[in-house]
Every structure is written in structure tokens, then in C-alpha cells.
N, C-alpha and C. Protein backbone atom coordinates (compact mmCIF):
# COMPACT_ATOMS: atom_id res chain seq x y z
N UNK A 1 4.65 -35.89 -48.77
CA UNK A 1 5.89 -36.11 -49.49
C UNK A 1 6.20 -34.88 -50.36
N UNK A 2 7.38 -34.53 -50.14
CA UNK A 2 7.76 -33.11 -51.01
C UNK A 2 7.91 -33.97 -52.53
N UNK A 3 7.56 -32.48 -53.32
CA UNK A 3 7.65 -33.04 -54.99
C UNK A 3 8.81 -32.09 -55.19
N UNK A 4 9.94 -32.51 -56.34
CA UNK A 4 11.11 -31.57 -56.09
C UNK A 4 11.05 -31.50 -58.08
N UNK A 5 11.26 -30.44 -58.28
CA UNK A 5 11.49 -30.24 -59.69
C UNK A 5 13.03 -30.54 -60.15
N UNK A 6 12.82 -30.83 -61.44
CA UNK A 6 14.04 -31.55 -62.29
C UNK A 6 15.09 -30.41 -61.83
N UNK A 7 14.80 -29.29 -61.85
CA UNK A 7 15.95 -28.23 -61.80
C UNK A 7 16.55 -28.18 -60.64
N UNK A 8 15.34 -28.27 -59.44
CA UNK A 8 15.84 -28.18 -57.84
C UNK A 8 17.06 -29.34 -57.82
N UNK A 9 16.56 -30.28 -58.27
CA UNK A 9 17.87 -31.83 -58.12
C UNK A 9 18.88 -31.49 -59.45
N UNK A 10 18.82 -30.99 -60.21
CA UNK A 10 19.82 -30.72 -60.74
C UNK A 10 20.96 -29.85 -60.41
N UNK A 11 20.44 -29.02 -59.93
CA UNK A 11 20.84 -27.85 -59.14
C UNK A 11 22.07 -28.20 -57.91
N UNK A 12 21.09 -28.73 -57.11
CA UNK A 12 21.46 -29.37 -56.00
C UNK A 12 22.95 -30.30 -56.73
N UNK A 13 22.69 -31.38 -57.41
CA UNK A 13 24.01 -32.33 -57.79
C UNK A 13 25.17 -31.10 -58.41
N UNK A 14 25.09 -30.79 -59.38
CA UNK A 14 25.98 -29.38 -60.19
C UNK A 14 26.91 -28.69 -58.95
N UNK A 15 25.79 -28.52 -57.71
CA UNK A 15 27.11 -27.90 -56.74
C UNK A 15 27.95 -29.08 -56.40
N UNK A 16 27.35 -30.08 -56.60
CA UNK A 16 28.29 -31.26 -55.60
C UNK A 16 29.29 -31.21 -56.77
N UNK A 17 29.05 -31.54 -58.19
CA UNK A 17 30.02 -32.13 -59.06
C UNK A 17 31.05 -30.94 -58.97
N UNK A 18 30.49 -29.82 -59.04
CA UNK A 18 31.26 -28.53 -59.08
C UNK A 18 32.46 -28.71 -58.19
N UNK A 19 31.98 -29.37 -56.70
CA UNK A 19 33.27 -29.07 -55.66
C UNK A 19 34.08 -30.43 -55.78
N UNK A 20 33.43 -31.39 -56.40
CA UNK A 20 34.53 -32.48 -56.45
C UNK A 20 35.83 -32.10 -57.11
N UNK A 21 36.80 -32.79 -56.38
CA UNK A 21 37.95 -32.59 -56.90
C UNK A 21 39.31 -33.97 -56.78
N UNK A 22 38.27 -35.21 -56.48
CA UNK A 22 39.12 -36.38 -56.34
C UNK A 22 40.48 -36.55 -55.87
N UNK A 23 40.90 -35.36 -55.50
CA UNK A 23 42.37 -35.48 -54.38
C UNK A 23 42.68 -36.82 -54.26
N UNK A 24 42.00 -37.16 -52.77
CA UNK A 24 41.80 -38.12 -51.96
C UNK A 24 41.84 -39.57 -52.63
N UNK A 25 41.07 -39.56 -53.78
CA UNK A 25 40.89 -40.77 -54.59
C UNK A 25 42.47 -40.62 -55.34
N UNK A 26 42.56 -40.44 -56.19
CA UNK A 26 43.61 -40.02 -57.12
C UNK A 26 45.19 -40.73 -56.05
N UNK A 27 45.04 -40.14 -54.75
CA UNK A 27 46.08 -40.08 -53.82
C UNK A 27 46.06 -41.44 -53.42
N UNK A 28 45.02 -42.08 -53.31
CA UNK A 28 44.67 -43.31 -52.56
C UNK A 28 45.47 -44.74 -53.79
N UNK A 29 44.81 -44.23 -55.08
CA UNK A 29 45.17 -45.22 -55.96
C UNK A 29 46.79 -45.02 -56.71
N UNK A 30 47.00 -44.29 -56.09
CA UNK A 30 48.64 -43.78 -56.36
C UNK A 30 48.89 -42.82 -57.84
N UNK A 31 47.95 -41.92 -57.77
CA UNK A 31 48.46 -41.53 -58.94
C UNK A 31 48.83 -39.81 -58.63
N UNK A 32 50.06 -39.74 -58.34
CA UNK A 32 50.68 -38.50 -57.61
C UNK A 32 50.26 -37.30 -58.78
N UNK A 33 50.49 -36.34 -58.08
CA UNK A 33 50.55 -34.90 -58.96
C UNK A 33 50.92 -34.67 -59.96
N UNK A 34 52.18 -35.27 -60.02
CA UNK A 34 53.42 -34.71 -61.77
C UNK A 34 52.52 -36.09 -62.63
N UNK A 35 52.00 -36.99 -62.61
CA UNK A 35 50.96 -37.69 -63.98
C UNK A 35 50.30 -37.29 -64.64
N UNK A 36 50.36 -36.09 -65.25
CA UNK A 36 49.30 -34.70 -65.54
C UNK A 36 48.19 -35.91 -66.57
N UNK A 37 48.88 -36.32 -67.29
CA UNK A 37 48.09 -37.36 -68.40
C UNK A 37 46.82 -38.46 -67.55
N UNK A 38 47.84 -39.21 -66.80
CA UNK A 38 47.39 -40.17 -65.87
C UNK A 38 45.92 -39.61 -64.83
N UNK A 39 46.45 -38.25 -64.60
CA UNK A 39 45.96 -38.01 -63.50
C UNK A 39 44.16 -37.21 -64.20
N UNK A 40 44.64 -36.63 -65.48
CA UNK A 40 43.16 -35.74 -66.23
C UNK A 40 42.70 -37.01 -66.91
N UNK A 41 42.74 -38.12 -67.01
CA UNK A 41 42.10 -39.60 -67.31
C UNK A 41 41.31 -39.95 -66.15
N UNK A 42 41.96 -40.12 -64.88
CA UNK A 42 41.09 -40.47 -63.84
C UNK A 42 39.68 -39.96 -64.04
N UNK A 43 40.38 -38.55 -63.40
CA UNK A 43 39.56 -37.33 -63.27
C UNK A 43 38.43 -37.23 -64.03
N UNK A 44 38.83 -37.72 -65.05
CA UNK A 44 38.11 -37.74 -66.45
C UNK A 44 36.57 -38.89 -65.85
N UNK A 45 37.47 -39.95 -65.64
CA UNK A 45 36.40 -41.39 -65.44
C UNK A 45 35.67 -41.05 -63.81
N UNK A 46 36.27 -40.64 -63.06
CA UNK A 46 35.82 -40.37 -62.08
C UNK A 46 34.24 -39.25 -61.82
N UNK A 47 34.85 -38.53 -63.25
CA UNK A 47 33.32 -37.35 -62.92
C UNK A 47 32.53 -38.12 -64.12
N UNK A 48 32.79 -38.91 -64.87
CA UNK A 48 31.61 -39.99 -65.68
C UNK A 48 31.19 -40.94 -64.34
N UNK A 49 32.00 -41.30 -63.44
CA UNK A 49 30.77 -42.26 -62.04
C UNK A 49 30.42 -41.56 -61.79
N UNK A 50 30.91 -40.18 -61.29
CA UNK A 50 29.77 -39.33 -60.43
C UNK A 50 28.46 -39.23 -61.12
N UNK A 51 28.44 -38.96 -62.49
CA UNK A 51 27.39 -38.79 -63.36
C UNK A 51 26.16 -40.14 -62.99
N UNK A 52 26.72 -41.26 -63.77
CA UNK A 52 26.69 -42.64 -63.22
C UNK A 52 25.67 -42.48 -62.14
N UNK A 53 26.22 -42.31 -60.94
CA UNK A 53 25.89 -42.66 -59.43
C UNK A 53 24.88 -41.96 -59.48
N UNK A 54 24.83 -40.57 -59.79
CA UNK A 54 23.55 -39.60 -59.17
C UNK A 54 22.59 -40.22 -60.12
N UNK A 55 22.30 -40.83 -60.99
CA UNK A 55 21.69 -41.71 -61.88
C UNK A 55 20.88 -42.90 -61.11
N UNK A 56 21.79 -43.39 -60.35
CA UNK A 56 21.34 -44.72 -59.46
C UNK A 56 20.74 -43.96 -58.74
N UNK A 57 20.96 -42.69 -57.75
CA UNK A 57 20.79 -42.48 -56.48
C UNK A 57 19.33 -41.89 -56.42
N UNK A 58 18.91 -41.24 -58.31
CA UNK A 58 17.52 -40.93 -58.32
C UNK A 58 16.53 -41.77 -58.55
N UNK A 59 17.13 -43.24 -58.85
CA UNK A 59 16.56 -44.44 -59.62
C UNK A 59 16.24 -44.69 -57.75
N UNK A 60 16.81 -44.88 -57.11
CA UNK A 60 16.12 -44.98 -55.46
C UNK A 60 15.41 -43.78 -54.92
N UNK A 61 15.70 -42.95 -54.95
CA UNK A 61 15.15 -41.78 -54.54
C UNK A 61 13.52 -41.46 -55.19
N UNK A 62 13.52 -41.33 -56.83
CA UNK A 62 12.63 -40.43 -57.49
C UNK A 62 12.50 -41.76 -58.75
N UNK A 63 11.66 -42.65 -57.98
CA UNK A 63 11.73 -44.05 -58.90
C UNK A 63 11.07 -43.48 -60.24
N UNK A 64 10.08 -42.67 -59.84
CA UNK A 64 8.94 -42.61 -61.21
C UNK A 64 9.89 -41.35 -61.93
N UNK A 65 10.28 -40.29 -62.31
CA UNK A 65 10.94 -38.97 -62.38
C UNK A 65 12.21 -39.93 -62.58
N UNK A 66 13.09 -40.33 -61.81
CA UNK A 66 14.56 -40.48 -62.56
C UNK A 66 14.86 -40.37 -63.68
N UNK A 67 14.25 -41.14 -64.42
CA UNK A 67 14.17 -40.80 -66.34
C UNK A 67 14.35 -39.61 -66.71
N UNK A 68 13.24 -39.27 -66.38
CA UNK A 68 13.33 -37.34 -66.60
C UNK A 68 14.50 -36.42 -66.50
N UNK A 69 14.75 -37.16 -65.07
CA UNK A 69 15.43 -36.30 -64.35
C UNK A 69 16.89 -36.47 -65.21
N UNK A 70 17.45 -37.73 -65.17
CA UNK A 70 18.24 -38.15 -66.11
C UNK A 70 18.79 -37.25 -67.26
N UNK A 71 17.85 -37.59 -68.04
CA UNK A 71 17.77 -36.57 -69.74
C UNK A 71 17.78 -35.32 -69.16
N UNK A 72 16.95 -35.02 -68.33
CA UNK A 72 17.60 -33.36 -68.48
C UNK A 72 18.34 -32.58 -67.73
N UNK A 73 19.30 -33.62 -66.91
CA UNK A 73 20.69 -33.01 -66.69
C UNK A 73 21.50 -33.22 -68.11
N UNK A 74 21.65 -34.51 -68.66
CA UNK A 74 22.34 -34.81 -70.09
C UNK A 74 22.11 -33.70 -71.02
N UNK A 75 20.77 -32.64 -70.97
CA UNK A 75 20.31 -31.91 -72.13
C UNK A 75 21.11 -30.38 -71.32
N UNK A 76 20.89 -30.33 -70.13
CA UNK A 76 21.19 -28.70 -69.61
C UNK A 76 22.55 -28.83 -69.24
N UNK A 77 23.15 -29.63 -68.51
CA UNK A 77 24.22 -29.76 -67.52
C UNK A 77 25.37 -28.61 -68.66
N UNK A 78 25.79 -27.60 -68.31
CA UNK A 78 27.32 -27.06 -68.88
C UNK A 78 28.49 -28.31 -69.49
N UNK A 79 28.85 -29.25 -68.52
CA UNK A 79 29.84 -30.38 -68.64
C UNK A 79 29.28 -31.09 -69.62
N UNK A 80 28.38 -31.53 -69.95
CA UNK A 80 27.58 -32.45 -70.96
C UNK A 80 27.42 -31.47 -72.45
N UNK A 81 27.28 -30.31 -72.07
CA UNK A 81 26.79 -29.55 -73.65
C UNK A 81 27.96 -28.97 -74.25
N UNK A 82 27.27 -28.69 -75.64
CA UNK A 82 28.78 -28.77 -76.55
C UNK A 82 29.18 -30.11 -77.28
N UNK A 83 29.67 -29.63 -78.35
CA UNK A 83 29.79 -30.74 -79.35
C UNK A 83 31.24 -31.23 -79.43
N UNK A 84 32.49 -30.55 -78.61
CA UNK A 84 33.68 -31.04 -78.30
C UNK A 84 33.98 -32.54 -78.29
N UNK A 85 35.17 -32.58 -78.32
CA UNK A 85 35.98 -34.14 -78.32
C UNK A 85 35.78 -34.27 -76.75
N UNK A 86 35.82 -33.84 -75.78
CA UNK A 86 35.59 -33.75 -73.94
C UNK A 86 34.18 -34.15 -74.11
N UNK A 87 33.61 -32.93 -74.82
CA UNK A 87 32.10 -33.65 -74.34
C UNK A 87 31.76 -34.66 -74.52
N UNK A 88 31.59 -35.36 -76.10
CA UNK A 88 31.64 -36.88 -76.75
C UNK A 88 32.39 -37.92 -75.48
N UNK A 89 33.73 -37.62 -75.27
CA UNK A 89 34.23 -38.37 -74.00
C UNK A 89 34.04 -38.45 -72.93
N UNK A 90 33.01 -37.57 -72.82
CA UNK A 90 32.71 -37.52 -71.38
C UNK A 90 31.61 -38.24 -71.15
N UNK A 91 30.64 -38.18 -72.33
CA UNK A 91 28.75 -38.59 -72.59
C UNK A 91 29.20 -40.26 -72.86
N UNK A 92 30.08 -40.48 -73.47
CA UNK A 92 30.89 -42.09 -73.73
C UNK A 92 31.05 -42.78 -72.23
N UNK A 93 32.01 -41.93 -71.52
CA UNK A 93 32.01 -42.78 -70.05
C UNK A 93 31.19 -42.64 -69.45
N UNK A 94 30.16 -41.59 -69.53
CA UNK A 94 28.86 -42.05 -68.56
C UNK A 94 28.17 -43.01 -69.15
N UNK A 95 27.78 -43.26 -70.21
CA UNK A 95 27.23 -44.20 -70.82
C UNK A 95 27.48 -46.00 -70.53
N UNK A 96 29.07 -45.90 -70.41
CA UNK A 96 29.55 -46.73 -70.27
C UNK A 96 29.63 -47.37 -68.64
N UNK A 97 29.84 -46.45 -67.67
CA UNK A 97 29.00 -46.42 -66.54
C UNK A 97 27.57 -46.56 -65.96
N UNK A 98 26.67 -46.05 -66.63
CA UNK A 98 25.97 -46.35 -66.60
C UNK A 98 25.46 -48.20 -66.82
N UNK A 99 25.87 -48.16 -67.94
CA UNK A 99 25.47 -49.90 -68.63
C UNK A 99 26.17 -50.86 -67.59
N UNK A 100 27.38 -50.66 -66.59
CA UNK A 100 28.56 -51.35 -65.93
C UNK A 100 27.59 -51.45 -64.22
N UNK A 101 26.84 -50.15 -64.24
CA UNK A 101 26.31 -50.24 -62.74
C UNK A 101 25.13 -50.40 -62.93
N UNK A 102 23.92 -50.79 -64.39
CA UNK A 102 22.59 -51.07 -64.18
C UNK A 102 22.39 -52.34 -63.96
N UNK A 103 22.81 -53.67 -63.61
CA UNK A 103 22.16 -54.70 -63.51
C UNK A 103 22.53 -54.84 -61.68
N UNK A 104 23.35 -54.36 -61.07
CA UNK A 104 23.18 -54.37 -59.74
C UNK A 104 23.07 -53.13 -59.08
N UNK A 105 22.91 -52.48 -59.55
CA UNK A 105 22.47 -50.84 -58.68
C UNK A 105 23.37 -50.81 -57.90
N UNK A 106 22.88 -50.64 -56.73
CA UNK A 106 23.39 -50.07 -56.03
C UNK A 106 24.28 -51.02 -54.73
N UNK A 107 23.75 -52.20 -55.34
CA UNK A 107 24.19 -53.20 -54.12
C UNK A 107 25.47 -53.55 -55.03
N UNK A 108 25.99 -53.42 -56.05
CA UNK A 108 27.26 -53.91 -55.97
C UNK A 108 28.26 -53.04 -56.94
N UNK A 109 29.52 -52.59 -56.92
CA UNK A 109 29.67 -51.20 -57.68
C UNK A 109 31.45 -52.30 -58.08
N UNK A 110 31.31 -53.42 -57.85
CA UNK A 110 32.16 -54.04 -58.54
C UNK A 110 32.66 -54.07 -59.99
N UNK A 111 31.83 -54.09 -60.64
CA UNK A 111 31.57 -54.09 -62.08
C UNK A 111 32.15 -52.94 -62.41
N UNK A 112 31.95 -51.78 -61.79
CA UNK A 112 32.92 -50.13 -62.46
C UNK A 112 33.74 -50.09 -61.69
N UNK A 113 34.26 -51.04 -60.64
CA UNK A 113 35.21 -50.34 -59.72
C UNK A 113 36.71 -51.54 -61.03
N UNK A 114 36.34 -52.74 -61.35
CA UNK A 114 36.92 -53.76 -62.19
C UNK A 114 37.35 -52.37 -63.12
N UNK A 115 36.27 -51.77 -64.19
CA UNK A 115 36.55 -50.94 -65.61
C UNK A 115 37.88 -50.21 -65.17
N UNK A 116 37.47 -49.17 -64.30
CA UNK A 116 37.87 -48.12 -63.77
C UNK A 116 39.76 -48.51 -63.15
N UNK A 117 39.75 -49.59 -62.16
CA UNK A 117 40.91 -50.14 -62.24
C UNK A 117 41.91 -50.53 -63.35
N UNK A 118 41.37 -51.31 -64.46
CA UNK A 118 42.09 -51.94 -65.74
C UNK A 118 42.45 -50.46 -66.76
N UNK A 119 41.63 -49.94 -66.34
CA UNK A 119 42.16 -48.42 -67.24
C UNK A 119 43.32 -47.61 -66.41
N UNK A 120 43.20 -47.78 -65.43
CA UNK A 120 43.91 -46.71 -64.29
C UNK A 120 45.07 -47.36 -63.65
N UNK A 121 45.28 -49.10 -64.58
CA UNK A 121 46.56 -49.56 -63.85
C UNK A 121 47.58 -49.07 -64.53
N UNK A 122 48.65 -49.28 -63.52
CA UNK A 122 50.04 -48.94 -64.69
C UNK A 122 50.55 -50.44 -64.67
N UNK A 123 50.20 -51.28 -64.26
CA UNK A 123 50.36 -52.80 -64.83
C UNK A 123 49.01 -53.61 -64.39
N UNK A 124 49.29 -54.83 -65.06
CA UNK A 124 48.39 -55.60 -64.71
C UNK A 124 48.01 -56.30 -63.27
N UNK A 125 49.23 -56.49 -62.42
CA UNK A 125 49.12 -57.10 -60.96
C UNK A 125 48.74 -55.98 -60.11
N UNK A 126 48.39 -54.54 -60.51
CA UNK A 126 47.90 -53.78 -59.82
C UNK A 126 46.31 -53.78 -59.66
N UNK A 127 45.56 -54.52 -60.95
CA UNK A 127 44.15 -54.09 -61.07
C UNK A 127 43.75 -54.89 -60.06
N UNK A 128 43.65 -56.03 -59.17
CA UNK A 128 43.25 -56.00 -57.68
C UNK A 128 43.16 -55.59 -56.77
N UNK A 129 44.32 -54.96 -56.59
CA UNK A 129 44.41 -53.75 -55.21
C UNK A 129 43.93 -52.57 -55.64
N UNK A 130 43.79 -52.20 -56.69
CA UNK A 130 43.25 -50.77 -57.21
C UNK A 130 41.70 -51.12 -57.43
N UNK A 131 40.80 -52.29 -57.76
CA UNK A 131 39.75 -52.74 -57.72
C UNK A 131 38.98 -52.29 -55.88
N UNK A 132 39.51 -53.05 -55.14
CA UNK A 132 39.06 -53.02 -54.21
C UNK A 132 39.66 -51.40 -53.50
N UNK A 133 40.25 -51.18 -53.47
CA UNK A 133 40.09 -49.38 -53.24
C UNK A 133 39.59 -48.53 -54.33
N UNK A 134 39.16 -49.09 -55.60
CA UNK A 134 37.79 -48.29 -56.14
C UNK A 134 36.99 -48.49 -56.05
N UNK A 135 36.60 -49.64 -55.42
CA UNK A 135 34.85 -49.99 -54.98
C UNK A 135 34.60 -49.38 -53.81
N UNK A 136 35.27 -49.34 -52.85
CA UNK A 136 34.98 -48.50 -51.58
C UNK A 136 34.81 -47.03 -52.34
N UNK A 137 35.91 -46.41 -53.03
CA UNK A 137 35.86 -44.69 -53.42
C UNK A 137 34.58 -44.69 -54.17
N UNK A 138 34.35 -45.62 -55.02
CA UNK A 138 32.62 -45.73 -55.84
C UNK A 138 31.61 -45.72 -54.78
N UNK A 139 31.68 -46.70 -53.65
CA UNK A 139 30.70 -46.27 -52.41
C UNK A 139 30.22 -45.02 -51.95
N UNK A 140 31.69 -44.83 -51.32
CA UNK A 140 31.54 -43.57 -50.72
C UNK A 140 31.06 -42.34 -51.79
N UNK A 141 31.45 -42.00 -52.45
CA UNK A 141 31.09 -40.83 -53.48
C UNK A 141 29.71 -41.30 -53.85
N UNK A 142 28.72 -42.77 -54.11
CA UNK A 142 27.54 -42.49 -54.13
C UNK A 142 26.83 -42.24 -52.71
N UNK A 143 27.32 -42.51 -51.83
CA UNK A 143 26.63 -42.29 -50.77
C UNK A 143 26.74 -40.77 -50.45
N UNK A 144 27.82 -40.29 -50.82
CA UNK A 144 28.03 -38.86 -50.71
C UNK A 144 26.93 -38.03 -51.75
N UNK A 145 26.63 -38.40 -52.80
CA UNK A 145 25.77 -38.37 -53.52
C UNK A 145 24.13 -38.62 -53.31
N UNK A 146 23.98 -39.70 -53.07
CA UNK A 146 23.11 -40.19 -52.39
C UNK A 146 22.18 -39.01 -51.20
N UNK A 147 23.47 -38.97 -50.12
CA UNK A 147 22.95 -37.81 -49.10
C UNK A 147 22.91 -36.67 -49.01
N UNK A 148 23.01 -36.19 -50.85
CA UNK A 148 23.19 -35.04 -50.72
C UNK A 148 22.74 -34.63 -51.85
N UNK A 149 21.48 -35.26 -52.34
CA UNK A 149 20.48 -35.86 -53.68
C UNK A 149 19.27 -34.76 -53.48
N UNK A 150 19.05 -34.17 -51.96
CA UNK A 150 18.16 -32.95 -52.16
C UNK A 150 18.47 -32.28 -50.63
């Protein structure tokens, strides 16, 4: 069994977060281009799941090490450091992600796909249909995550 250091998997995720760019998602849940507000909120919550997810994906992967591994992306990561109003908001929604996806891991991503909807509706009869096309985009991006964890 290969042993992978905190940095190698950190490393490794940083390029992934680096190239995300939620197009696709953003496009899917209707929130067009000119929402500049709407749209750097997503964006916003979207790279707190990614955070989130690679969290779960080492909690399967690197059962004993996840911890570790955890804290010291939170301590090194560029996006995380810094004492800014972004950073605080940013360390808030992972947090808050985090607590939303630990009692079912990985088997059910309902619970943040619910948060993530009720924040991202522009009414209330939308947070169903925007629920269930954020639980699939929460899938896919951990699995994208997931397979691409080392």
C-alpha cells in the first residue's frame, strides 16, 4: 500500500480546486452571467463543498491520516489563509458543510444539497427543483474529487 504525505494530497486537491470553475453548475441551477452578486455567492458555497467533499473523500480513502490531512490543508491552503472577511466566510461555509455532510458521508449529500438550494433560491417553490439538481452536482464533484484524491 502506497503511504502518501499530507502535502502530496494536498497538492494533488489545490490543482483540482484551482481549475474548478462551476460554469456548468451555476448554468444548470439558472443562475446566468449578468447575477454578478448571485453568481460570487454560489461560487462562494460551491468551493466551501468542494472543501467539504475532499474532507469526506479522505475520511474513505486515508481513514487513519484524514484528520491530519484535514488541518493541514485549513493551516497551508492560500484560499483558507489570511485573516480577511472572504477568508472568515469561506472557513464558516466549510464548517458549515462539513457539520451538514458528517452524519451521512457519503451515502447521502441531501442535507447540503437542501442548505445550498434555500440560499441559492430566488423564491421559495424553487428550493425543490434546485435541491435535486444540487444533489446530483454535490455527487458528481465528490466523485470528481474522490477520483482524483491521488
Amino acid at each position: 500500500m502506497a503511504h502518501y504525505t499530507a502535502d502530496e494530497v494536498i497538492r494533488q486537491f489545490l490543482g483540482l480546486y484551482n481549475c474548478l470553475d462551476f460554469k456548468a453548475e451555476l448554468e444548470d441551477i439558472g443562475i446566468i452571467r449578468w447575477q454578478f452578486l448571485r453568481r460570487r455567492k454560489a461560487v462562494r458555497e460551491f468551493r466551501a463543498v468542494s472543501i467539504a467533499l475532499w474532507g469526506l473523500a479522505l475520511q474513505k480513502s486515508f481513514p487513519n491520516d484524514a484528520g491530519d490531512f484535514f488541518a493541514a490543508l485549513r493551516d497551508q491552503a492560500p484560499m483558507l489563509g489570511g485573516s480577511g472577511k472572504e477568508t472568515a466566510r469561506l472557513h464558516e461555509r466549510v464548517n458549515a458543510y462539513v457539520e451538514l455532510l458528517a452524519p451521512k458521508k457519503d451515502a447521502d449529500f441531501s442535507p447540503a444539497a437542501v442548505h445550498l438550494a434555500t440560499l441559492l433560491a430566488e423564491r421559495a417553490e424553487d428550493v425543490p427543483r434546485l435541491r435535486v439538481k444540487l444533489s446530483l452536482s454535490i455527487r458528481n464533484l465528490y466523485v470528481l474529487i474522490f477520483d482524483k484524491l491521488v
